[in-house]
PDB file of N, CA and C in Angstrom:
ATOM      1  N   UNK A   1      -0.471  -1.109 -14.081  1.00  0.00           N
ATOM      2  CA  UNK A   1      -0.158   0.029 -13.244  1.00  0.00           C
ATOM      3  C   UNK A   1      -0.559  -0.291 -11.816  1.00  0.00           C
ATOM      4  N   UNK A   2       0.108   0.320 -11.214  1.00  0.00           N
ATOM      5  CA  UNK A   2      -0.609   0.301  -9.693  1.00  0.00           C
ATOM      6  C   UNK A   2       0.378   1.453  -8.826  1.00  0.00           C
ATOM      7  N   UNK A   3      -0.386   0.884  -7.667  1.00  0.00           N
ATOM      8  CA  UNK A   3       0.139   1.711  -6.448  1.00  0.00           C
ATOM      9  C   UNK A   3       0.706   1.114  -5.246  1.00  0.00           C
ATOM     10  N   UNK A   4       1.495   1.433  -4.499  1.00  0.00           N
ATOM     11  CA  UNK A   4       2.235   1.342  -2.982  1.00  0.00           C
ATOM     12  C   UNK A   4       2.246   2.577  -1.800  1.00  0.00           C
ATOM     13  N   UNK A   5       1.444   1.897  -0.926  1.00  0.00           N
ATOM     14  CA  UNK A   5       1.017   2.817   0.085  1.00  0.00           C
ATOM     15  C   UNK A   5       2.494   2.307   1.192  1.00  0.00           C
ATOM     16  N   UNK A   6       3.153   3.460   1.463  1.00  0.00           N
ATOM     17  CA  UNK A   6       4.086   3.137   2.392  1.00  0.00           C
ATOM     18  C   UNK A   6       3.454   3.526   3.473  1.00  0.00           C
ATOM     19  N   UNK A   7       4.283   3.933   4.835  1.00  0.00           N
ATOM     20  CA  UNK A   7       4.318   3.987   6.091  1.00  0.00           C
ATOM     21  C   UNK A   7       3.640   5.810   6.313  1.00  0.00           C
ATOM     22  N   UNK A   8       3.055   5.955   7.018  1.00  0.00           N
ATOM     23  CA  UNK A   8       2.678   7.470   7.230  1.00  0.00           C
ATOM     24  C   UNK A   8       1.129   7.274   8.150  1.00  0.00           C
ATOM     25  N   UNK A   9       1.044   8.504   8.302  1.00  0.00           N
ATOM     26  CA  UNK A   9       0.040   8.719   9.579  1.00  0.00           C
ATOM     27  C   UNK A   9      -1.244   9.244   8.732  1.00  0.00           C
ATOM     28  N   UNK A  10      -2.149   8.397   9.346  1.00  0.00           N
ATOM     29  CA  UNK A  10      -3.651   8.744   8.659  1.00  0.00           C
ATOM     30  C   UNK A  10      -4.521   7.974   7.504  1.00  0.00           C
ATOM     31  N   UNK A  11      -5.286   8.540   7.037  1.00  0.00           N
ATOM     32  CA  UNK A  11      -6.002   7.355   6.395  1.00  0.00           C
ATOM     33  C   UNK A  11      -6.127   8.118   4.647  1.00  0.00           C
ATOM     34  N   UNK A  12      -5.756   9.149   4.541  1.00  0.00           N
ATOM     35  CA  UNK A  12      -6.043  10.229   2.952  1.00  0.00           C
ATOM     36  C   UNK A  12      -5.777   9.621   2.283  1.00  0.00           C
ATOM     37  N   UNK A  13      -5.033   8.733   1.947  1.00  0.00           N
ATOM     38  CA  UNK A  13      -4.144   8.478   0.472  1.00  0.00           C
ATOM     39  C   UNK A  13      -5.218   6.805   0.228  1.00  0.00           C
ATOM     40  N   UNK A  14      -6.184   6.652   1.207  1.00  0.00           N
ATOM     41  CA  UNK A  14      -6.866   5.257   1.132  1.00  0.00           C
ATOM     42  C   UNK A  14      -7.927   5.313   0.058  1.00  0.00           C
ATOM     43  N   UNK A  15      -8.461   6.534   0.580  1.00  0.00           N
ATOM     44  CA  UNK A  15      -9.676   7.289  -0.635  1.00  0.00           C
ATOM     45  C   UNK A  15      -9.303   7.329  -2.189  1.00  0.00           C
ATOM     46  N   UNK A  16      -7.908   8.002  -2.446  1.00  0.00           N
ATOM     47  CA  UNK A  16      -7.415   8.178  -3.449  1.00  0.00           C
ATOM     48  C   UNK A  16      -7.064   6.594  -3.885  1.00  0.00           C
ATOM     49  N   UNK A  17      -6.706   6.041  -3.248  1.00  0.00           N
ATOM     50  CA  UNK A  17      -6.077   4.121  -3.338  1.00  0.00           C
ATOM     51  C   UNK A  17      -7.075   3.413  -4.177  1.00  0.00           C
ATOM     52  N   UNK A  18      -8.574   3.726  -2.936  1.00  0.00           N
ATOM     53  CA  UNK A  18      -9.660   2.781  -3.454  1.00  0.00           C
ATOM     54  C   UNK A  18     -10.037   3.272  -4.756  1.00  0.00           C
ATOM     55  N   UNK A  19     -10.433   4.727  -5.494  1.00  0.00           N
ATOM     56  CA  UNK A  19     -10.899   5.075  -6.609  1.00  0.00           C
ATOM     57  C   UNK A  19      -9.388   4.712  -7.907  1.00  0.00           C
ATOM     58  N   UNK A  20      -8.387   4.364  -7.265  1.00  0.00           N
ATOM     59  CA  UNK A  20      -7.532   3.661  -8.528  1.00  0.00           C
ATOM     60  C   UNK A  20      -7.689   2.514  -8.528  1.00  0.00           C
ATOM     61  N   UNK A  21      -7.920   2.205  -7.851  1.00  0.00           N
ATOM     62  CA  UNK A  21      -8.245   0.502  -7.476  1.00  0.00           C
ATOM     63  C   UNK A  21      -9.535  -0.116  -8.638  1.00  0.00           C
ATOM     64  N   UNK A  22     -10.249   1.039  -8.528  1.00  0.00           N
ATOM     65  CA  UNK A  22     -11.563   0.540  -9.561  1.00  0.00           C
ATOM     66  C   UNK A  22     -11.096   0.844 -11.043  1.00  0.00           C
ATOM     67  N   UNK A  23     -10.103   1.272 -11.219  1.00  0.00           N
ATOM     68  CA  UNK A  23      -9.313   1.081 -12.762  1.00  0.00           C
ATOM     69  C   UNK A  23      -8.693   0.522 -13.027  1.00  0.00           C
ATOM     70  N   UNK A  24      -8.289  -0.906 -11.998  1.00  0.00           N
ATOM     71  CA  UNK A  24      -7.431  -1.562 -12.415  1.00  0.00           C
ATOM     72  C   UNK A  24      -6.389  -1.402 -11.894  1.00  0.00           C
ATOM     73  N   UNK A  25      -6.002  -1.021 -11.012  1.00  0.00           N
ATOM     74  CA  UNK A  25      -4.507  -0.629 -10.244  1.00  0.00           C
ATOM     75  C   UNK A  25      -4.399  -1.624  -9.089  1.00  0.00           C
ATOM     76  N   UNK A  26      -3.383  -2.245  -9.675  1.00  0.00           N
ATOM     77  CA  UNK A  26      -2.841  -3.131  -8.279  1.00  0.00           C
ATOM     78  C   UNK A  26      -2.109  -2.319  -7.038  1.00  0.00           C
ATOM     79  N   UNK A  27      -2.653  -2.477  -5.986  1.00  0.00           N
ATOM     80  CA  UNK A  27      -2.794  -2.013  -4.932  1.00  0.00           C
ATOM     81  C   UNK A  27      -1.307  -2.870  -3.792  1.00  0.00           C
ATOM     82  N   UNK A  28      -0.412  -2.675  -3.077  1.00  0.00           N
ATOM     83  CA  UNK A  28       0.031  -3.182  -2.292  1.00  0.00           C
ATOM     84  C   UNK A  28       0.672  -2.176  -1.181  1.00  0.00           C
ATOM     85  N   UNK A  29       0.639  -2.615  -0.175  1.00  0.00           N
ATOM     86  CA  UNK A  29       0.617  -1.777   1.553  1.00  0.00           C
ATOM     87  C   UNK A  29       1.873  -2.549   1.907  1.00  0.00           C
ATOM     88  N   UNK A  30       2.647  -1.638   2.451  1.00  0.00           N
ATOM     89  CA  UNK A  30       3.770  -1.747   3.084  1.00  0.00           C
ATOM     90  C   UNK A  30       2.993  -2.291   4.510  1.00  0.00           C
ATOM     91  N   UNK A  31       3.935  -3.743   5.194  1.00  0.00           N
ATOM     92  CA  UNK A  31       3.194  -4.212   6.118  1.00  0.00           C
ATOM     93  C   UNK A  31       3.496  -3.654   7.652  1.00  0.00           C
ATOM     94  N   UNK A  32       2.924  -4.069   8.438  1.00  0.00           N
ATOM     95  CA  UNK A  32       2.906  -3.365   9.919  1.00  0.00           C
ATOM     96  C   UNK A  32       4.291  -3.388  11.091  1.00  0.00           C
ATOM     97  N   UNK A  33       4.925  -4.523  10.376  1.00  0.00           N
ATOM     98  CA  UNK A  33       6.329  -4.664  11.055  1.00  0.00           C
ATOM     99  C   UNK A  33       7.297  -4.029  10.337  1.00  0.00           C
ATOM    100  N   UNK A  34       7.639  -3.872   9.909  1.00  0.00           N
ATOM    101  CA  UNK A  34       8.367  -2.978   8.712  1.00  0.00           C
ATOM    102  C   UNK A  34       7.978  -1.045   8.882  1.00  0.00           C
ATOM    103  N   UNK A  35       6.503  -1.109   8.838  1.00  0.00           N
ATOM    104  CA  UNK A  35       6.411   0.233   8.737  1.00  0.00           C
ATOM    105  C   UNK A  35       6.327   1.256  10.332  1.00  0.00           C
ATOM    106  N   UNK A  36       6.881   2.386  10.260  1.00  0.00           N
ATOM    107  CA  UNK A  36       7.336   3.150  11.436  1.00  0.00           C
ATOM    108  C   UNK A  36       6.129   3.269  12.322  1.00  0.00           C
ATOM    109  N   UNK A  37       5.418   3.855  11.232  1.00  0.00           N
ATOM    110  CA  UNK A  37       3.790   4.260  11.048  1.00  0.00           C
ATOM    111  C   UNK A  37       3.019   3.728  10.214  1.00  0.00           C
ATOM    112  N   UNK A  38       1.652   2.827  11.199  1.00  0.00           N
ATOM    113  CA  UNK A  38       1.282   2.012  10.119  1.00  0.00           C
ATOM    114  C   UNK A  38      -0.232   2.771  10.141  1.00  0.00           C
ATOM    115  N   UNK A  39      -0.573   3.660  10.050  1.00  0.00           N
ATOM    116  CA  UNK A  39      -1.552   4.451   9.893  1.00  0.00           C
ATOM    117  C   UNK A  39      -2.072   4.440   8.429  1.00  0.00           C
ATOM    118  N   UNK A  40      -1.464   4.725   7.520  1.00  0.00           N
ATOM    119  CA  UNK A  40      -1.704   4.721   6.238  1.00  0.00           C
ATOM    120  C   UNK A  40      -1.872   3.541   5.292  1.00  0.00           C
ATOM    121  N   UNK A  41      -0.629   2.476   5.413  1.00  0.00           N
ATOM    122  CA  UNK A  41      -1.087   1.249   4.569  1.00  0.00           C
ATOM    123  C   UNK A  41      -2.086   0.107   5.941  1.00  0.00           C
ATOM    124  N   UNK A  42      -2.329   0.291   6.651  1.00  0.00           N
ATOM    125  CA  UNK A  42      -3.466  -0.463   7.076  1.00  0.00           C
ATOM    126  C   UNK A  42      -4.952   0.355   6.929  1.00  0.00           C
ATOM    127  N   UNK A  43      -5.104   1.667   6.775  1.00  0.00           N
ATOM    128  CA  UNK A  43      -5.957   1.714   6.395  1.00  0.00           C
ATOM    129  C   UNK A  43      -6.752   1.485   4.878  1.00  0.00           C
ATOM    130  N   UNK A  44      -5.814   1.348   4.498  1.00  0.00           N
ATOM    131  CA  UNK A  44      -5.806   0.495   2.723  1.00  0.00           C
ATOM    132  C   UNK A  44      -6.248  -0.853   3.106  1.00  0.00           C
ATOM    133  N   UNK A  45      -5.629  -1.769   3.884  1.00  0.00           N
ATOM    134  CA  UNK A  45      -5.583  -2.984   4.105  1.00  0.00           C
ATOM    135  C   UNK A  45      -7.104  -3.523   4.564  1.00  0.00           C
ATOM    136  N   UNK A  46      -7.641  -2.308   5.738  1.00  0.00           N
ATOM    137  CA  UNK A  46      -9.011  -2.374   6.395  1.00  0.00           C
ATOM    138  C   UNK A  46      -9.713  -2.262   5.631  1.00  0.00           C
ATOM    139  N   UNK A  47      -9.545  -1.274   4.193  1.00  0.00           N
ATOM    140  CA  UNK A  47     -10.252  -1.575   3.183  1.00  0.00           C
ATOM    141  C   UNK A  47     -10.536  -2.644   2.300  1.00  0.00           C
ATOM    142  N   UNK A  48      -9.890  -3.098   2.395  1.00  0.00           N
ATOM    143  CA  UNK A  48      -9.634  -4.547   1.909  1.00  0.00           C
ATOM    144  C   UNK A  48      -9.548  -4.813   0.165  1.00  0.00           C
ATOM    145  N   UNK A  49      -8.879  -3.430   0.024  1.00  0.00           N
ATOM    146  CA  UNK A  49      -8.769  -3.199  -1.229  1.00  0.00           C
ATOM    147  C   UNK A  49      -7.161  -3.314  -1.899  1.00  0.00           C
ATOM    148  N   UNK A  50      -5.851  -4.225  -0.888  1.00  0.00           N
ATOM    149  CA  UNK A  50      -4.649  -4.315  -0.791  1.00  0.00           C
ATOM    150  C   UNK A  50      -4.476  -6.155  -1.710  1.00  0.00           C
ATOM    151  N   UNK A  51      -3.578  -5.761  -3.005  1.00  0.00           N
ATOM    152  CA  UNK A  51      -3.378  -7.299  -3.614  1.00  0.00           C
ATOM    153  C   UNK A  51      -2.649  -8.137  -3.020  1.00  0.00           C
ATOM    154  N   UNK A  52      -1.356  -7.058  -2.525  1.00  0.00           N
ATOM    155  CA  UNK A  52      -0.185  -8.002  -1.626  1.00  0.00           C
ATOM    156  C   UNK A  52      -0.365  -6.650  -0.553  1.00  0.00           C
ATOM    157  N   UNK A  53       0.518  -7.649   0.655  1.00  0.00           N
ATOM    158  CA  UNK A  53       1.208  -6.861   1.823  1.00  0.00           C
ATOM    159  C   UNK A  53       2.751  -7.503   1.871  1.00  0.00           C
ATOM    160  N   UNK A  54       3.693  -6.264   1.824  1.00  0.00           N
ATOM    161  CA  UNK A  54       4.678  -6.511   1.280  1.00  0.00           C
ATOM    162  C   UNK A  54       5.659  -6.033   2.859  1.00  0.00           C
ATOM    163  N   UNK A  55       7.046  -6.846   3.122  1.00  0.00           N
ATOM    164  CA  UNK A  55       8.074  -5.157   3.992  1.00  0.00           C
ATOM    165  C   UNK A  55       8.002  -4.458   2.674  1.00  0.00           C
ATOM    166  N   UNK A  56       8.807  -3.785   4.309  1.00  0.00           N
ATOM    167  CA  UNK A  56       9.916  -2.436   3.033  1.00  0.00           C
ATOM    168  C   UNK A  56      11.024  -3.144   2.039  1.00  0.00           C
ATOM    169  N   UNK A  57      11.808  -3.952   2.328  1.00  0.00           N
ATOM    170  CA  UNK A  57      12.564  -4.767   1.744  1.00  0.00           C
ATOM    171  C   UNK A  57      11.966  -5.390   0.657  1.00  0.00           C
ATOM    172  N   UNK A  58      10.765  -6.400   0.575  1.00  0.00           N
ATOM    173  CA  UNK A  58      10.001  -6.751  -0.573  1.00  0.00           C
ATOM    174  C   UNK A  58       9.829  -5.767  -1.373  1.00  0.00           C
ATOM    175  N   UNK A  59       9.643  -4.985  -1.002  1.00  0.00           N
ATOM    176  CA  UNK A  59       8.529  -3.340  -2.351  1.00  0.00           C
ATOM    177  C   UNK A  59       9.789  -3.220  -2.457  1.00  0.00           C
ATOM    178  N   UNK A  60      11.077  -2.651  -1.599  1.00  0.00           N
ATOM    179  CA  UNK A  60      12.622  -2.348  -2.703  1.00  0.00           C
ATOM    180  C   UNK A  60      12.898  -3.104  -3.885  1.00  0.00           C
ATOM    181  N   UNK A  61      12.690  -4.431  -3.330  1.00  0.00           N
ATOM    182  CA  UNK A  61      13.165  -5.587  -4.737  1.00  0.00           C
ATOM    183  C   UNK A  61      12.032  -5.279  -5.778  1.00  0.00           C
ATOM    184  N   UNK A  62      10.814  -5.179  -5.353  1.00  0.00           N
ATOM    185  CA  UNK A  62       9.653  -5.444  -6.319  1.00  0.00           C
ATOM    186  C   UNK A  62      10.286  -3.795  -7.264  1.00  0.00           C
ATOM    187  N   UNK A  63      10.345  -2.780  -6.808  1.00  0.00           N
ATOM    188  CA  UNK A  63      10.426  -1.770  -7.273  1.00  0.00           C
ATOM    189  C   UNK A  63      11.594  -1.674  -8.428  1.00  0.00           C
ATOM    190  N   UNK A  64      12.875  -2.885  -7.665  1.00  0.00           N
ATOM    191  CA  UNK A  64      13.962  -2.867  -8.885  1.00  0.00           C
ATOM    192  C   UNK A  64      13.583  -3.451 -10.442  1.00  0.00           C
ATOM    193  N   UNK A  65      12.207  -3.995  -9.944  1.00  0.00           N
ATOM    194  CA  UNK A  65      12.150  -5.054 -11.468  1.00  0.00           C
ATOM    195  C   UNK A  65      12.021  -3.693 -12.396  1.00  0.00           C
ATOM    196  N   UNK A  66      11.273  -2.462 -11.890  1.00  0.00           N
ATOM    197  CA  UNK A  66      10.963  -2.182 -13.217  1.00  0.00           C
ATOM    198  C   UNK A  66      12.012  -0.827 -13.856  1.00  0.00           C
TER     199      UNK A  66
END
């Protein structure tokens, strides 16, 4: 299981990120060129709690596998 932090303003969804993170949830942040607003997956990233940094284009494909 895991999670994908896209593009958005602020840091909320990092808190929620890191406590899935300690169950085992692979973690990946939409990266800074790609995203509109990189407020949200870099503050994941500063956490340093991110497996990959992906574009938007990568996470589309990654998203078709499943």
């Amino acid at each position: 299981m895991g999670i994908i932090i896209l593009t958005g303003i602020g840091s909320d969804g990092a808190n929620g990120a890191k406590n899935l993170k300690r169950y085992g949830c692979k973690i990946i942040a939409q990266d800074e060129k790609t995203s509109p607003v990189y407020g949200m997956p870099k503050a994941v990233v500063e956490m340093g709690i991110t497996d990959e940094i992906k574009s938007f284009q990568e996470i589309k494909n990654y998203m078709k596998e499943f």
